[in-house]
Protein backbone atom coordinates (compact mmCIF):
# COMPACT_ATOMS: atom_id res chain seq x y z
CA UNK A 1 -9.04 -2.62 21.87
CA UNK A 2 -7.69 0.19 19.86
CA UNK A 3 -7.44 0.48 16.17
CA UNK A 4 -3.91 0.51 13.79
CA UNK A 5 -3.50 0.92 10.32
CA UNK A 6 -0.43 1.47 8.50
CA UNK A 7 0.10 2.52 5.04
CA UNK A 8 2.54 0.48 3.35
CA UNK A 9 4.32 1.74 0.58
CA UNK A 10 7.28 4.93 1.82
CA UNK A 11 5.72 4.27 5.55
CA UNK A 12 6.57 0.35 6.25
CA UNK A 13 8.98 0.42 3.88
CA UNK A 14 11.31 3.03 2.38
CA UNK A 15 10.26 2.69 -1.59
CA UNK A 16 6.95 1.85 -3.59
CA UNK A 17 6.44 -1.42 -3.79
CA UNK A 18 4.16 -1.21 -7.09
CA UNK A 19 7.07 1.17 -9.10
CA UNK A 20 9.25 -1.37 -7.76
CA UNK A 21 7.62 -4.34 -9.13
CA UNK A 22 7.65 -2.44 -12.24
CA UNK A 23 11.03 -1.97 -12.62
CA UNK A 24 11.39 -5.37 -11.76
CA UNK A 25 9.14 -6.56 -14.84
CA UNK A 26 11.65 -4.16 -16.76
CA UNK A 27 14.68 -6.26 -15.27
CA UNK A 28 13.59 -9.52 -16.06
CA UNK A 29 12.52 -8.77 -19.36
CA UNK A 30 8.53 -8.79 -19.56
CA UNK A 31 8.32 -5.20 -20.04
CA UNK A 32 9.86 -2.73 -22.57
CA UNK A 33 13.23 -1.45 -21.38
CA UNK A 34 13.44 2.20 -21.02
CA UNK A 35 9.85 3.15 -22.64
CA UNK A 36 7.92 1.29 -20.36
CA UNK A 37 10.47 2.17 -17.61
CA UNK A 38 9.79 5.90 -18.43
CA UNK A 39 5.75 5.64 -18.57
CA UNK A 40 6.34 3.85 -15.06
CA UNK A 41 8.35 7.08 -13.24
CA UNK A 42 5.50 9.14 -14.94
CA UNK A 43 2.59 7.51 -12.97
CA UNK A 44 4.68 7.70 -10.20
CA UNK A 45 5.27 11.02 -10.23
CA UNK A 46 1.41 11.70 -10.97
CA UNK A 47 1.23 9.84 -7.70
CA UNK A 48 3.28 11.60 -5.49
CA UNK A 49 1.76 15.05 -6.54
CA UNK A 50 -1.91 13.41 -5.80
CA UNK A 51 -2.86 13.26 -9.46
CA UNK A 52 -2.97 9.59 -10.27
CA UNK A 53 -5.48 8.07 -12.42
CA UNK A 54 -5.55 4.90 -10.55
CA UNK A 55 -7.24 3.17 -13.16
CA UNK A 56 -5.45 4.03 -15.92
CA UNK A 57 -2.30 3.05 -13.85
CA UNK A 58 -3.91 -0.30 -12.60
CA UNK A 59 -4.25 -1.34 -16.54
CA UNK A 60 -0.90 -0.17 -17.51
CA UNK A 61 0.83 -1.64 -14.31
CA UNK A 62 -0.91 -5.26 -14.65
CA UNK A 63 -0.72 -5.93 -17.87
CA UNK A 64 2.91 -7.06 -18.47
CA UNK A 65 2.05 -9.99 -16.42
CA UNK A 66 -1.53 -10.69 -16.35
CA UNK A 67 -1.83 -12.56 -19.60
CA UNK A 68 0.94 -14.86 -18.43
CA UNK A 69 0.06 -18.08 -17.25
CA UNK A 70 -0.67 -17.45 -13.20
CA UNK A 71 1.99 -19.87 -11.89
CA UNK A 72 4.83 -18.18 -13.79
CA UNK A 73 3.59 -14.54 -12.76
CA UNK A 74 3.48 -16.17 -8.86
CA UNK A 75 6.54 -17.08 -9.66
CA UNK A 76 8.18 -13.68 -10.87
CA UNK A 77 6.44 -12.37 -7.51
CA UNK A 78 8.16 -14.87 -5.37
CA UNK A 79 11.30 -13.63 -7.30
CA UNK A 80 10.48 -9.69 -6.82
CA UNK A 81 9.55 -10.65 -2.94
CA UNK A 82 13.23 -12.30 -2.30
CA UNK A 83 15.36 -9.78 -4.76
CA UNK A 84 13.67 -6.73 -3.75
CA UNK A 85 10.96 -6.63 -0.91
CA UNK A 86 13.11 -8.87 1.88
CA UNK A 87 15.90 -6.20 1.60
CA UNK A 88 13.59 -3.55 2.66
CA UNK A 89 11.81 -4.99 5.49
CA UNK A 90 14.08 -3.25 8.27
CA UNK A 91 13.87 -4.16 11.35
CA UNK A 92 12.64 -1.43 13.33
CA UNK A 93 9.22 -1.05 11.03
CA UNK A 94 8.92 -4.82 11.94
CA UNK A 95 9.24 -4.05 15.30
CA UNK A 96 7.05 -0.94 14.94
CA UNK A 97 4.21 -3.24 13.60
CA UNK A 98 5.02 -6.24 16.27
CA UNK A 99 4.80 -3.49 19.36
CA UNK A 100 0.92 -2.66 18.30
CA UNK A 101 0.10 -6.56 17.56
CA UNK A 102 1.62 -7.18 21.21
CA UNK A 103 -0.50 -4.56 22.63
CA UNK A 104 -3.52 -6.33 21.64
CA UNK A 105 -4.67 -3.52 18.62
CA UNK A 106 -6.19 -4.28 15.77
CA UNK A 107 -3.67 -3.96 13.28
CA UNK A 108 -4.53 -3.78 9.13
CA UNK A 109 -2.58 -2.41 5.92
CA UNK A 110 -4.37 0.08 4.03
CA UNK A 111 -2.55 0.55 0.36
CA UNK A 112 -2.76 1.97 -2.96
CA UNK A 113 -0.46 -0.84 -4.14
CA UNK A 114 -2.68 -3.87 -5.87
CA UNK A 115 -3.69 -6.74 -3.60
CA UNK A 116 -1.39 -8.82 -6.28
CA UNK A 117 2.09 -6.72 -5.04
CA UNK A 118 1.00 -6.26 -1.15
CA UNK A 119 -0.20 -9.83 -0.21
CA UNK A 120 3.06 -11.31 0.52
CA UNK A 121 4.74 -8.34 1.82
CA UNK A 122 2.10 -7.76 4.37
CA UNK A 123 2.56 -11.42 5.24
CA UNK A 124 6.37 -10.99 5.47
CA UNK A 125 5.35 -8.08 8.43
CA UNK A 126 3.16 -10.91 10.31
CA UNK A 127 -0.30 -8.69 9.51
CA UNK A 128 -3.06 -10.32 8.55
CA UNK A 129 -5.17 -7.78 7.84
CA UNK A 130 -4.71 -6.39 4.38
CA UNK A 131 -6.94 -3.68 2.38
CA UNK A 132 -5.68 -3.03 -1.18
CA UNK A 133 -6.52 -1.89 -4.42
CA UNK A 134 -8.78 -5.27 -5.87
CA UNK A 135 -8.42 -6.98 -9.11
CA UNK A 136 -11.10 -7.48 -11.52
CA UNK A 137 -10.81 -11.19 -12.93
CA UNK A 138 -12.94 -12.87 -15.56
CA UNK A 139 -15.22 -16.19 -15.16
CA UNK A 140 -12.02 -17.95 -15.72
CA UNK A 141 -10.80 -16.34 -13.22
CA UNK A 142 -8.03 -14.11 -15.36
CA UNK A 143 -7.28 -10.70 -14.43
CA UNK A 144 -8.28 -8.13 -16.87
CA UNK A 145 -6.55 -5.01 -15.54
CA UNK A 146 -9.55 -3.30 -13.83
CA UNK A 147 -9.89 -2.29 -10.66
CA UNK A 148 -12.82 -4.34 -8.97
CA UNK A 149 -14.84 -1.80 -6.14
CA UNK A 150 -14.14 0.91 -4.70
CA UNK A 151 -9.87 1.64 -4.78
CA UNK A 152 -8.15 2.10 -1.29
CA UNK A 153 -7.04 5.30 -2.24
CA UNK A 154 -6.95 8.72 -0.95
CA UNK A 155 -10.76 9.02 0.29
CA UNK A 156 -10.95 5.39 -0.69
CA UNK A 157 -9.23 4.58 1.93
CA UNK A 158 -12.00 5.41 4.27
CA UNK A 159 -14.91 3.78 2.66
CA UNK A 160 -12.43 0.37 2.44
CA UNK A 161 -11.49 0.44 6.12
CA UNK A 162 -15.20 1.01 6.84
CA UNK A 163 -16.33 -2.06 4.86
CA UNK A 164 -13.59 -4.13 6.46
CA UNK A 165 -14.68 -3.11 10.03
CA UNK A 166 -18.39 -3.97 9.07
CA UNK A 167 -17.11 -7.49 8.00
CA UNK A 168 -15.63 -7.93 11.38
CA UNK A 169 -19.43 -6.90 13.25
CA UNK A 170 -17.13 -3.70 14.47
CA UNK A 171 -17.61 -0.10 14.28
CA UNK A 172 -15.38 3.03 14.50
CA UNK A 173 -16.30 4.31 17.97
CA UNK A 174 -16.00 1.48 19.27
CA UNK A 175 -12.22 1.74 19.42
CA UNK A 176 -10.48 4.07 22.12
CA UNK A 177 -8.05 5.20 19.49
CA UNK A 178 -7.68 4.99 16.63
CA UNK A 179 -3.66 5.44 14.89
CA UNK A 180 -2.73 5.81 11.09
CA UNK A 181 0.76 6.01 9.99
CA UNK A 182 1.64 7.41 6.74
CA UNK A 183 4.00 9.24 4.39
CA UNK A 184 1.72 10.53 2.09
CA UNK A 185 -0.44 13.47 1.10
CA UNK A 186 -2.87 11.07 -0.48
CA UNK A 187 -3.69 9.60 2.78
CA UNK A 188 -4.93 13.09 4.06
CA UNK A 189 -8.55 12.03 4.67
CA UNK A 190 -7.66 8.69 6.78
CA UNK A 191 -5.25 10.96 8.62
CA UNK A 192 -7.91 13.13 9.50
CA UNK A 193 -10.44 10.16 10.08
CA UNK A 194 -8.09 8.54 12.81
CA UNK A 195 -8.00 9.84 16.56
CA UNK A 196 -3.74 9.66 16.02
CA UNK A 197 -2.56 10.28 13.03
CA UNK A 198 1.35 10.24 12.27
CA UNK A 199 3.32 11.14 9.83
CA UNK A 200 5.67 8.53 9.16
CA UNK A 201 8.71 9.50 7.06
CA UNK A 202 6.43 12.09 5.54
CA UNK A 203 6.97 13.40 2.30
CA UNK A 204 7.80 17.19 2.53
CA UNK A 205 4.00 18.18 1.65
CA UNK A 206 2.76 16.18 4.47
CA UNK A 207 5.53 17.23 7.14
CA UNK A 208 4.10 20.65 6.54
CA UNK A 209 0.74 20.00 7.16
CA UNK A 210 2.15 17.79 10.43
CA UNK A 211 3.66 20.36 11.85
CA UNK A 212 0.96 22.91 11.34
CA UNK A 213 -1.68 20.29 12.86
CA UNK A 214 0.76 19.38 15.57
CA UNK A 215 0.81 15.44 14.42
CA UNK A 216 3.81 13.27 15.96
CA UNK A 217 6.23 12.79 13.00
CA UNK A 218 7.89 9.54 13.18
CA UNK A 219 11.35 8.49 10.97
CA UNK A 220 11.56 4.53 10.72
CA UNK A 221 14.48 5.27 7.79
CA UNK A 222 17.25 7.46 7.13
């Protein structure tokens, strides 16, 4: 059996699903017009330059819905998943993901983006396997805008695929090969980790490095 992970956000599809959902909280009114809007782009940008304070971002990001009863903020998310997400699950990412899965791999999504966001969008791909950022909740079971273990990000990423593996009873070497496919600089270390890494409508940082490493770059959008 070998071994496929995909990241998710700029790599499955062609835009960040957490900024997204954030501009979506803007549009239907639970977040503070252009303000919040603007403190949104700025993590983002933190983000692509490799900067992010995840946690800090994690509070900020959850906490226009989280004190909102939990059906109405499973609601907005069915909303953000039909208005926003269906539009930009394109067909040959699908069939990208489907080609591995048919080959018998092991296929999982490794994201930045909050379990919250990612859950239903991996599901919408037919993956099962999902590793993202955790959610802290309370006894009563309320999120309180904290990240809960260790964040799939950057080096993260590692440790969480790791930990996933060992929950299966597998092991790294135990796969033939092993592919990642990803966008982003951030993802450096699992790039490196992986026996076949490509870079998958890389940003222009990580085309560089691609092309001075020799890694396959692949374009799923134009």
């Amino acid at each position: 059996m070998n071994l496929t992970l995909f990241d998710l956000d700029g790599t499955l599809i062609p835009s960040d699903s957490d900024h997204a959902f954030g501009a979506f909280m803007v549009d239907i009114g639970w977040a503070d017009g252009a303000r919040w809007q603007q403190r949104n782009d700025e993590f983002f940008a933190q983000y692509q330059a490799g900067q992010l304070d995840l946690d800090a971002y994690v509070d900020f990001a959850t906490a226009v819905w989280r004190d909102r009863p939990l059906p109405e903020a499973l609601a907005a998310r069915e909303r953000f998943m039909a208005e926003v997400m269906q539009p930009m699950l394109h067909d040959n990412a699908r069939a990208l993901v489907r080609k591995h899965q048919d080959a018998g791999d092991l296929v999982v999504i490794v994201t930045a983006t909050n379990e919250f966001i990612t859950t239903p969008i991996a599901s919408s791909f037919g993956v099962e396997h999902l590793i993202a950022v955790q959610l802290q909740r309370d006894e009563q079971g309320r999120y309180n805008g904290a990240v809960q273990g260790v964040p799939s990000y950057q080096s993260g990423k590692i440790i969480r695929v790791e930990q996933w593996l060992a929950g299966l009873g597998r092991q790294w070497q135990e796969f033939e090969r092993s592919t990642f496919y990803s966008d982003s600089i951030n993802d450096l270390p699992l790039l490196d980790r992986v026996s076949h890494p490509v870079a998958t409508n890389p940003t222009p940082a990580l085309a560089a490095i691609a092309e001075q490493r020799g890694w396959p770059l692949l374009k799923l959008f134009s």
